[in-house]
N, C-alpha and C. Protein backbone atom coordinates (compact mmCIF):
# COMPACT_ATOMS: atom_id res chain seq x y z
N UNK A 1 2.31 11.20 -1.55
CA UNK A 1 1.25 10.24 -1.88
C UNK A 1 0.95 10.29 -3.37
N UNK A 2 1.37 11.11 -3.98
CA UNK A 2 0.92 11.41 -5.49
C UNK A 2 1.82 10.83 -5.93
N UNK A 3 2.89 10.38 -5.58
CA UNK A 3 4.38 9.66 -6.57
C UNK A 3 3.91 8.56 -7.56
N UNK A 4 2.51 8.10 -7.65
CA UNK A 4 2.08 7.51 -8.70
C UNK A 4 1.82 8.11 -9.95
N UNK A 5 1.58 9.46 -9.77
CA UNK A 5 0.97 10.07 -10.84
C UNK A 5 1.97 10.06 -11.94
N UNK A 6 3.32 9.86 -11.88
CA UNK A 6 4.40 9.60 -12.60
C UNK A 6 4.29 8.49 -13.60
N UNK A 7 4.86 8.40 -14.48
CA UNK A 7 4.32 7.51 -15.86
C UNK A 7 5.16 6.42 -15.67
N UNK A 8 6.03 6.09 -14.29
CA UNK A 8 7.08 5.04 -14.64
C UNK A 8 6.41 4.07 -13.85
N UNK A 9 6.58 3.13 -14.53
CA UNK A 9 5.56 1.58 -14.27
C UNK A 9 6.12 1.45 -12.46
N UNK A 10 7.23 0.95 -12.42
CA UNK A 10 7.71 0.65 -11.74
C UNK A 10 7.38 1.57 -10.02
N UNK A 11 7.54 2.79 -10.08
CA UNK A 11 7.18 3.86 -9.29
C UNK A 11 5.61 2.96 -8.67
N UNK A 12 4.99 2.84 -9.74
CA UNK A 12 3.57 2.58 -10.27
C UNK A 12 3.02 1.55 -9.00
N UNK A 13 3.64 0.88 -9.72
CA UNK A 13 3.65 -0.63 -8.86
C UNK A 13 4.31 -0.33 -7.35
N UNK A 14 5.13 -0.08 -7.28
CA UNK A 14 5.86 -0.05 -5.61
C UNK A 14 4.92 1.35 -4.97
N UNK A 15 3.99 1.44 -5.62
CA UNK A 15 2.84 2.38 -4.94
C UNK A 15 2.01 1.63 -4.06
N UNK A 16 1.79 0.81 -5.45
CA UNK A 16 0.27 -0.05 -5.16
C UNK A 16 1.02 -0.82 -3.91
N UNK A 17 2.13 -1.40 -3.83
CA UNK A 17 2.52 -2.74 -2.89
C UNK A 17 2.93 -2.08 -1.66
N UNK A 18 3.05 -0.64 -1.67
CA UNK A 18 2.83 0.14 0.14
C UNK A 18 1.51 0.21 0.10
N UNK A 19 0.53 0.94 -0.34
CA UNK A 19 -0.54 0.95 0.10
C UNK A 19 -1.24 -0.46 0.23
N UNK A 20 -0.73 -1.72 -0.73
CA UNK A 20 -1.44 -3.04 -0.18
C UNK A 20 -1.21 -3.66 1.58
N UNK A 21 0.49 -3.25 0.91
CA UNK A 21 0.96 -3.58 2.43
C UNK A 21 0.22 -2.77 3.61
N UNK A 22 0.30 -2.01 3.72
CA UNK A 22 -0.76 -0.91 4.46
C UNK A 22 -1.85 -1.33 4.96
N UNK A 23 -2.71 -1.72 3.77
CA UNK A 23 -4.58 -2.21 4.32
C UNK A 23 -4.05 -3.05 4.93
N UNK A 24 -2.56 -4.30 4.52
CA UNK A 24 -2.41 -5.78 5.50
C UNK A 24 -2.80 -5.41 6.93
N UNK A 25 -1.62 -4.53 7.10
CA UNK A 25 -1.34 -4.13 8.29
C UNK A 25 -2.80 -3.98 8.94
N UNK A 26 -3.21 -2.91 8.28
CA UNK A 26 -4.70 -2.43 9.13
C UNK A 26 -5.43 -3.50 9.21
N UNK A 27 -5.55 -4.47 8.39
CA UNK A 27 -6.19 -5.74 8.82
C UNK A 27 -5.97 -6.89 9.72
N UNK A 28 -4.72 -6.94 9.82
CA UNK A 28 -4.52 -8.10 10.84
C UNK A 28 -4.28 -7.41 12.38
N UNK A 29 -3.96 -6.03 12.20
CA UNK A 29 -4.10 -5.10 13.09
C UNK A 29 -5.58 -5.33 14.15
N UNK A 30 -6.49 -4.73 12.99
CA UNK A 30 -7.98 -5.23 13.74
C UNK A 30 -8.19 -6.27 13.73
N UNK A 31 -7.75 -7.75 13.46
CA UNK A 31 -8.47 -9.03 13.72
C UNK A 31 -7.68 -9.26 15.16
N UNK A 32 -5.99 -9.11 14.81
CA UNK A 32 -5.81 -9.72 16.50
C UNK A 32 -5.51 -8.60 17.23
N UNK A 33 -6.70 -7.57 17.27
CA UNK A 33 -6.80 -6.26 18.14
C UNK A 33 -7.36 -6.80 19.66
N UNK A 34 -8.44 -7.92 19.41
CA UNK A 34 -8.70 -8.44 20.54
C UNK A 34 -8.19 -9.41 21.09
């Protein structure tokens, strides 16, 4: 989970876009949970 702490942009970014992807998930997860 720390592989951001690394200075390479790129690393950087394909951090942020799993963990965005991630909240997606958890979100459409709980809307069509019911």
């Amino acid at each position: 989970m720390a592989i951001w702490v690394s200075s390479s942009p790129i690393s950087f970014h394909l951090d942020l876009f799993l963990l965005f992807h991630q909240l997606l998930n958890n979100f459409f997860f709980l809307i069509f949970d019911c």
